[in-house]
PDB file of N, CA and C in Angstrom:
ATOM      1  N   UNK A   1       0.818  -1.197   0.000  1.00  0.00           N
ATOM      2  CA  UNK A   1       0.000   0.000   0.000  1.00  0.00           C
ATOM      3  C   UNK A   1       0.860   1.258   0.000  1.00  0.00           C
ATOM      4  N   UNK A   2       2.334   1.093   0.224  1.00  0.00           N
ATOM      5  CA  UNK A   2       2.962   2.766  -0.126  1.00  0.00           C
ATOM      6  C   UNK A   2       3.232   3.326   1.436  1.00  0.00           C
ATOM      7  N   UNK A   3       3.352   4.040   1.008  1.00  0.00           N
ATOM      8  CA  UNK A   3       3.017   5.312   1.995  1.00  0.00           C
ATOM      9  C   UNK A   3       2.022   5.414   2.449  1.00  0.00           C
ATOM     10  N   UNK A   4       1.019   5.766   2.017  1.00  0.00           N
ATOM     11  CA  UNK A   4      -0.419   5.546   2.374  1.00  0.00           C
ATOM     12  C   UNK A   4      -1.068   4.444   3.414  1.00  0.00           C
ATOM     13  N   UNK A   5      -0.339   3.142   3.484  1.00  0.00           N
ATOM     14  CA  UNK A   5      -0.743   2.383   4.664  1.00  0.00           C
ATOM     15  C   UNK A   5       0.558   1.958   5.623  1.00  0.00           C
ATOM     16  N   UNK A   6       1.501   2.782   5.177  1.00  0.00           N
ATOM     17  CA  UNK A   6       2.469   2.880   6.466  1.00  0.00           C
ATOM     18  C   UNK A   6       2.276   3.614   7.892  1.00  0.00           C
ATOM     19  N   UNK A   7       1.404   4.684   7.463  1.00  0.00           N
ATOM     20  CA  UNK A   7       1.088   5.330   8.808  1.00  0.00           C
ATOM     21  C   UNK A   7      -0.131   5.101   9.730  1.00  0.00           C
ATOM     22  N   UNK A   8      -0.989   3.842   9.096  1.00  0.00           N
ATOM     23  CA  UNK A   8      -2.206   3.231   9.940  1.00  0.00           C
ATOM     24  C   UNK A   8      -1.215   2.104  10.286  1.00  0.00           C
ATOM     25  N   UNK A   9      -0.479   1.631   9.816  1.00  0.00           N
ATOM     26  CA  UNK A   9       0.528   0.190  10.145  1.00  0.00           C
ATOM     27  C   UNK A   9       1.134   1.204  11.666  1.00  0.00           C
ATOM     28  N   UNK A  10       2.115   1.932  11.032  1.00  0.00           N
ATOM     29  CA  UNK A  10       2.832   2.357  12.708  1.00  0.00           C
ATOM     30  C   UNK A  10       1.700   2.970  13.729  1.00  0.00           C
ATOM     31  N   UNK A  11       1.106   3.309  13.482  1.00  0.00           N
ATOM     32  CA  UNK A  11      -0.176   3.774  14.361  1.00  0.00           C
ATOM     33  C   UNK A  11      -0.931   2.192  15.537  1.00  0.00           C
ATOM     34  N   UNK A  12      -1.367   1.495  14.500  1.00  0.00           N
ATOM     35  CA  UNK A  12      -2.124   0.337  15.278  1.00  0.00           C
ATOM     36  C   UNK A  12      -1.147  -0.434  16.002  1.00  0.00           C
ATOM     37  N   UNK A  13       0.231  -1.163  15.074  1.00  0.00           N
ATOM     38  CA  UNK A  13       0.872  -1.920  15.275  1.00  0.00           C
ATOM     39  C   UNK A  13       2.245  -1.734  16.532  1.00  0.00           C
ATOM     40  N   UNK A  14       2.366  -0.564  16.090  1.00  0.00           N
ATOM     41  CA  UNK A  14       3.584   0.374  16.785  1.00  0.00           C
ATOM     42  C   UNK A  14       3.780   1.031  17.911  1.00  0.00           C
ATOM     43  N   UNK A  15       2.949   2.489  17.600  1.00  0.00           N
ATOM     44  CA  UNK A  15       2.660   3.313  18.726  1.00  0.00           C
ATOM     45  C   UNK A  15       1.585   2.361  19.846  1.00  0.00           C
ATOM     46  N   UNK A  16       0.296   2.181  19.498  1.00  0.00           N
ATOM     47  CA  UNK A  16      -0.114   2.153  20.614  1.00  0.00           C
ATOM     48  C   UNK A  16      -0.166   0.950  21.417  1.00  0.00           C
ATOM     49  N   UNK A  17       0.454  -0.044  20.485  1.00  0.00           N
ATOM     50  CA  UNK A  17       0.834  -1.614  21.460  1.00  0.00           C
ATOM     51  C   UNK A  17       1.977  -1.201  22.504  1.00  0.00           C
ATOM     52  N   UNK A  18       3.049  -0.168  21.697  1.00  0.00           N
ATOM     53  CA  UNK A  18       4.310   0.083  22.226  1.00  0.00           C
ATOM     54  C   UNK A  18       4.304   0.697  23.624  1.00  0.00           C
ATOM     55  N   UNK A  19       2.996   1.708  23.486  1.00  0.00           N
ATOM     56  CA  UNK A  19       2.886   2.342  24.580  1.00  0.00           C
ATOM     57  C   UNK A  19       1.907   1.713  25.672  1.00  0.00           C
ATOM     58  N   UNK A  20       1.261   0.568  25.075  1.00  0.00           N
ATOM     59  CA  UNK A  20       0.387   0.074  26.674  1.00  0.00           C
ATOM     60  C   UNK A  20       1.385  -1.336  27.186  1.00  0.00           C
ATOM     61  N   UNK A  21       1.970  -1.914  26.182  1.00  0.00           N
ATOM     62  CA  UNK A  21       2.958  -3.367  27.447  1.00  0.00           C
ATOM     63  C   UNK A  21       4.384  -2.846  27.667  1.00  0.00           C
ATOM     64  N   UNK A  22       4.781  -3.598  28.630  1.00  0.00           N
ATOM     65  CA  UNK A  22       6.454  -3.582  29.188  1.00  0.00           C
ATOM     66  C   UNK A  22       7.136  -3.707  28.057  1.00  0.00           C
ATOM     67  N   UNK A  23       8.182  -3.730  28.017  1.00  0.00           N
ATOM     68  CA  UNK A  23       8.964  -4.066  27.146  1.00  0.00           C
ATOM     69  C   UNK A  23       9.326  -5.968  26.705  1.00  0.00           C
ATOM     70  N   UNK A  24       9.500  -6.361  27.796  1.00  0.00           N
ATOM     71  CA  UNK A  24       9.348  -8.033  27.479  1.00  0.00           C
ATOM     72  C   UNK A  24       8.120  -8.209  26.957  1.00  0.00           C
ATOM     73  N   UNK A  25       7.046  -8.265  27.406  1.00  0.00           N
ATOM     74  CA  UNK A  25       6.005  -8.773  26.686  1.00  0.00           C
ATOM     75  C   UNK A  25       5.574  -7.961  25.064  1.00  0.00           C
ATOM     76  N   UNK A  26       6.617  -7.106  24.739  1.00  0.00           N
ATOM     77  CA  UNK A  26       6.337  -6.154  23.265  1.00  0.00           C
ATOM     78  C   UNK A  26       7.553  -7.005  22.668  1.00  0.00           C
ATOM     79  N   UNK A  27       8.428  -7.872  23.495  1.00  0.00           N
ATOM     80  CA  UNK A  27       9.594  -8.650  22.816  1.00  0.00           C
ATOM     81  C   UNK A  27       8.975  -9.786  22.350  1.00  0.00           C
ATOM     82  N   UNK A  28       7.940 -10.926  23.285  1.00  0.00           N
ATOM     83  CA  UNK A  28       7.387 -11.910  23.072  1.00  0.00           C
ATOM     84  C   UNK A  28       6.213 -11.712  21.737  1.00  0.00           C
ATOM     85  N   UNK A  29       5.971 -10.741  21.730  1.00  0.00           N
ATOM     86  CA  UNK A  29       4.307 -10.670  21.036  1.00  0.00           C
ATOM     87  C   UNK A  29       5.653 -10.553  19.477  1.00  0.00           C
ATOM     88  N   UNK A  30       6.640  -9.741  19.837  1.00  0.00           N
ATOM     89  CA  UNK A  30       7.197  -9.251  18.581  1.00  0.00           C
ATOM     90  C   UNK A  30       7.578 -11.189  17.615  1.00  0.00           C
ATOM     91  N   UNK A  31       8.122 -11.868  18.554  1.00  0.00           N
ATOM     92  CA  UNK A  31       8.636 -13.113  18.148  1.00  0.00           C
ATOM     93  C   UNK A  31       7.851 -13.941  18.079  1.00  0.00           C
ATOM     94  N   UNK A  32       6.678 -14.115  18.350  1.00  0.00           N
ATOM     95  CA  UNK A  32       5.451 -14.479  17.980  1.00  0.00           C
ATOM     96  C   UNK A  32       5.039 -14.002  16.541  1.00  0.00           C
ATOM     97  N   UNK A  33       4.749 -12.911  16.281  1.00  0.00           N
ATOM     98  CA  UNK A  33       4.416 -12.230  14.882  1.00  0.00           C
ATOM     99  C   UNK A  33       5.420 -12.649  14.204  1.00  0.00           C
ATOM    100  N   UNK A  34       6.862 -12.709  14.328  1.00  0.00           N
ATOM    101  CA  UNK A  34       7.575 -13.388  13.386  1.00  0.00           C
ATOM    102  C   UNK A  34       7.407 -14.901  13.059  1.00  0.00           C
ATOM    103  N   UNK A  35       7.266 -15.521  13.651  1.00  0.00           N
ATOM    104  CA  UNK A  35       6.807 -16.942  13.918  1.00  0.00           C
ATOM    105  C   UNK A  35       5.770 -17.098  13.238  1.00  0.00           C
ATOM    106  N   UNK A  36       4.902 -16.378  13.122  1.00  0.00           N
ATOM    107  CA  UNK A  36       3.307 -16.046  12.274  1.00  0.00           C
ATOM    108  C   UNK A  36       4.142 -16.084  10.911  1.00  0.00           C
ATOM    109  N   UNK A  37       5.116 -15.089  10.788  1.00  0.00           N
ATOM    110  CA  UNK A  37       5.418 -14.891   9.491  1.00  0.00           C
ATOM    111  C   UNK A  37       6.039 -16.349   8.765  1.00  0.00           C
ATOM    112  N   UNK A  38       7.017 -16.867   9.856  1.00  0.00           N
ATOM    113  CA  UNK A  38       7.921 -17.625   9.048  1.00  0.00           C
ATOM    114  C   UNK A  38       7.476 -18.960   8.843  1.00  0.00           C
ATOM    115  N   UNK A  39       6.497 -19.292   9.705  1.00  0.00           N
ATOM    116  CA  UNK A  39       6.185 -20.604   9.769  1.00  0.00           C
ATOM    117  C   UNK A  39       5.079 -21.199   8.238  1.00  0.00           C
ATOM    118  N   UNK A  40       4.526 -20.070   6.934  1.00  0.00           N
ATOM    119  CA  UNK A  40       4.111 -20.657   6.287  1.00  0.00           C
ATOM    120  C   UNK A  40       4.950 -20.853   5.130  1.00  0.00           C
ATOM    121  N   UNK A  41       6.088 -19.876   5.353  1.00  0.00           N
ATOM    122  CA  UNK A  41       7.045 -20.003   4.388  1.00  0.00           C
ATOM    123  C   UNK A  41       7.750 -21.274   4.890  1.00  0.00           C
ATOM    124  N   UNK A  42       8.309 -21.709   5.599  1.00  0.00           N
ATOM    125  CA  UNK A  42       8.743 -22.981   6.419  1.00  0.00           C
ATOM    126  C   UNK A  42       7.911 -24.028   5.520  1.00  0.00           C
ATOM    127  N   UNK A  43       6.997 -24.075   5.478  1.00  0.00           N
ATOM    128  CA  UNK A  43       5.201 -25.107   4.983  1.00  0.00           C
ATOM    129  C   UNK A  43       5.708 -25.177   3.728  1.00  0.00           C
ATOM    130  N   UNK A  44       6.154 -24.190   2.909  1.00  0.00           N
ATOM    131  CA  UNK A  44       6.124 -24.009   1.637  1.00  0.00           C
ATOM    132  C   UNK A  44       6.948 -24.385   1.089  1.00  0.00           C
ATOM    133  N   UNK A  45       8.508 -24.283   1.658  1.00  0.00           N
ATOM    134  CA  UNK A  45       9.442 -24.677   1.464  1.00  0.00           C
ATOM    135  C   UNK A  45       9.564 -26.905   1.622  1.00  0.00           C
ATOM    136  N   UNK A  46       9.156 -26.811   2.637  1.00  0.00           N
ATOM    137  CA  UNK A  46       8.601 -28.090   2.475  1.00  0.00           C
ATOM    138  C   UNK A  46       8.027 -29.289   1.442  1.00  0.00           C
ATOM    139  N   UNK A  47       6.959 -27.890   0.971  1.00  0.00           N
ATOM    140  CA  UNK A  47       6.014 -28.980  -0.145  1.00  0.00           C
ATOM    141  C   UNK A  47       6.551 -28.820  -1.003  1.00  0.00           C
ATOM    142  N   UNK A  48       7.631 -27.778  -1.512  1.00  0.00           N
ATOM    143  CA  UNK A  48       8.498 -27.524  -2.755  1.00  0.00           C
ATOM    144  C   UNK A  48       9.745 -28.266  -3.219  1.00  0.00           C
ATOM    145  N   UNK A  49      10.372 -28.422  -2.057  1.00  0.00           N
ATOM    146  CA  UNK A  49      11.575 -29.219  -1.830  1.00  0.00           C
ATOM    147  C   UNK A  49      11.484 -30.230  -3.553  1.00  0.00           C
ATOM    148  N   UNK A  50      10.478 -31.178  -3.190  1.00  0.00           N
ATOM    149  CA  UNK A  50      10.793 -32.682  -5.055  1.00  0.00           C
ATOM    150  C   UNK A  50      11.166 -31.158  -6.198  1.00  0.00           C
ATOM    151  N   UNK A  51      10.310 -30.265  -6.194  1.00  0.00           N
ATOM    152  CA  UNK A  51      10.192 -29.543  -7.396  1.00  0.00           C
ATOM    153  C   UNK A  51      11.918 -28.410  -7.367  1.00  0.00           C
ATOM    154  N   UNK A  52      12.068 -28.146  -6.397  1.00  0.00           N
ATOM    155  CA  UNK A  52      13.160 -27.143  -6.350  1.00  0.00           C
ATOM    156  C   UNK A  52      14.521 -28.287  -6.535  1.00  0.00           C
ATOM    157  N   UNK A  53      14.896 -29.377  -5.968  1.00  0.00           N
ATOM    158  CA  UNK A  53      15.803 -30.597  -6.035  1.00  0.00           C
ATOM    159  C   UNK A  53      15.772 -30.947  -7.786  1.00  0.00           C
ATOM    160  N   UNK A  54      14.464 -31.151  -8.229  1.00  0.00           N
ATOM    161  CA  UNK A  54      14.799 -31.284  -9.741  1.00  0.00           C
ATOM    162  C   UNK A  54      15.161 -30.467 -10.173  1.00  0.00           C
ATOM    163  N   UNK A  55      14.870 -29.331 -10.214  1.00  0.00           N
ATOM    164  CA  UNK A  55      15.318 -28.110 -11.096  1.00  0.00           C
ATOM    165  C   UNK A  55      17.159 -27.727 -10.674  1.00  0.00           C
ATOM    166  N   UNK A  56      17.359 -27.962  -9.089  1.00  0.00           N
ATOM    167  CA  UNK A  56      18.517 -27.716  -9.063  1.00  0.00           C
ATOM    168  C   UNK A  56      19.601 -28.841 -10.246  1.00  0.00           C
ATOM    169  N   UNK A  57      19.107 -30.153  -9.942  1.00  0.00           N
ATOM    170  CA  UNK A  57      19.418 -31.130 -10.472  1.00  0.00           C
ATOM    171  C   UNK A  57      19.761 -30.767 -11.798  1.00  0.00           C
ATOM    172  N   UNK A  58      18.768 -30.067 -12.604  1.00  0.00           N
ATOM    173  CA  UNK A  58      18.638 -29.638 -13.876  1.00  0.00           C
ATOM    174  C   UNK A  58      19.713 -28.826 -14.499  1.00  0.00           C
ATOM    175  N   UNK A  59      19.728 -28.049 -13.510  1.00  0.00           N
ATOM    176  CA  UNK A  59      20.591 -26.505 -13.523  1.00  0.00           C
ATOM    177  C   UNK A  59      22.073 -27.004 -13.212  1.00  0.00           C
ATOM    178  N   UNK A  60      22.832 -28.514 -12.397  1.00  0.00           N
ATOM    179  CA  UNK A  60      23.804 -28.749 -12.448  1.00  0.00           C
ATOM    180  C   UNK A  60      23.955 -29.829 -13.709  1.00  0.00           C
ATOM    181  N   UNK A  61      22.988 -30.488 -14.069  1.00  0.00           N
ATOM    182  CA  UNK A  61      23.833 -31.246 -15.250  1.00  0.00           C
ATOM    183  C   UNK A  61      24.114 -30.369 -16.347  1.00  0.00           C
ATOM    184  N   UNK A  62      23.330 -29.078 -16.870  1.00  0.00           N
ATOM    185  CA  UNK A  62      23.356 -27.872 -17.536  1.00  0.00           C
ATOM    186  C   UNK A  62      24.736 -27.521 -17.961  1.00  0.00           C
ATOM    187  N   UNK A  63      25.347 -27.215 -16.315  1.00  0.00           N
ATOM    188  CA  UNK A  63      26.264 -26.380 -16.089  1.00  0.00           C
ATOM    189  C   UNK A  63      27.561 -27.709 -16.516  1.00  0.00           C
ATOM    190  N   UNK A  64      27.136 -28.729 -16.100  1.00  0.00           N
ATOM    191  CA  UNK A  64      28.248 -29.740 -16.559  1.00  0.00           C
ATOM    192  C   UNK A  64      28.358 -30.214 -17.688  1.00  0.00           C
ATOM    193  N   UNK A  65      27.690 -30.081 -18.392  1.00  0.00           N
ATOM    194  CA  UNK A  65      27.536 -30.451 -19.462  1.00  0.00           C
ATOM    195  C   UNK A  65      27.967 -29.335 -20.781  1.00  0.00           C
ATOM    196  N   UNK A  66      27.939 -28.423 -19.897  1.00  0.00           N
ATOM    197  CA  UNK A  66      28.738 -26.999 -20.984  1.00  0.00           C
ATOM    198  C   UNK A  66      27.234 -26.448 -21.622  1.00  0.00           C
ATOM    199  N   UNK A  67      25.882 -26.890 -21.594  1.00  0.00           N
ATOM    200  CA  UNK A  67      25.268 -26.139 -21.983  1.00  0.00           C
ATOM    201  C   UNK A  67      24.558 -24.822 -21.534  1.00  0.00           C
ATOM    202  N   UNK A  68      25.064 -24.154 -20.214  1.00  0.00           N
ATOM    203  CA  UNK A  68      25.372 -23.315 -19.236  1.00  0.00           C
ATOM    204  C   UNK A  68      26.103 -22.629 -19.163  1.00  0.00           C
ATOM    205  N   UNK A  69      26.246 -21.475 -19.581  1.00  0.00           N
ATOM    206  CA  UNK A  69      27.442 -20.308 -18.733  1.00  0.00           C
ATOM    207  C   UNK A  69      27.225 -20.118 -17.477  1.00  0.00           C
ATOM    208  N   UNK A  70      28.473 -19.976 -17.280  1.00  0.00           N
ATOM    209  CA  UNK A  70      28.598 -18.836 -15.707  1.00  0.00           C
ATOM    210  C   UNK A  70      28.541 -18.069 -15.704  1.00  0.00           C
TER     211      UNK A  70
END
């Protein structure tokens, strides 16, 4: 969203969580929300793995084979 939804983001997310908990519990909630973040990319990486292994596979016989630059 730009600019335009950066300043409802620091507003909700930022300022006024920042200003009602301690600081540990604005550390926990923070590593939590990351955890939110990373854990579907984690999922994804997972179900991708056969498809990304072939293609790497692909991309080294390529390169061995001379039909590949570096």
């Amino acid at each position: 969203m730009g600019d335009r939804g950066s300043k409802p983001y620091r507003w909700i997310f930022v300022v006024f969580p920042g200003s009602q908990v301690q600081a540990g519990n604005a550390e926990i909630l923070s590593d939590t929300l990351l955890l939110g973040l990373a854990l579907p990319n984690v999922l994804g990486l997972y179900f991708l793995m056969p498809e990304v292994r072939r293609a790497r596979d692909d991309n080294w016989r390529r390169l061995r084979s001379g039909a590949m630059d570096v």
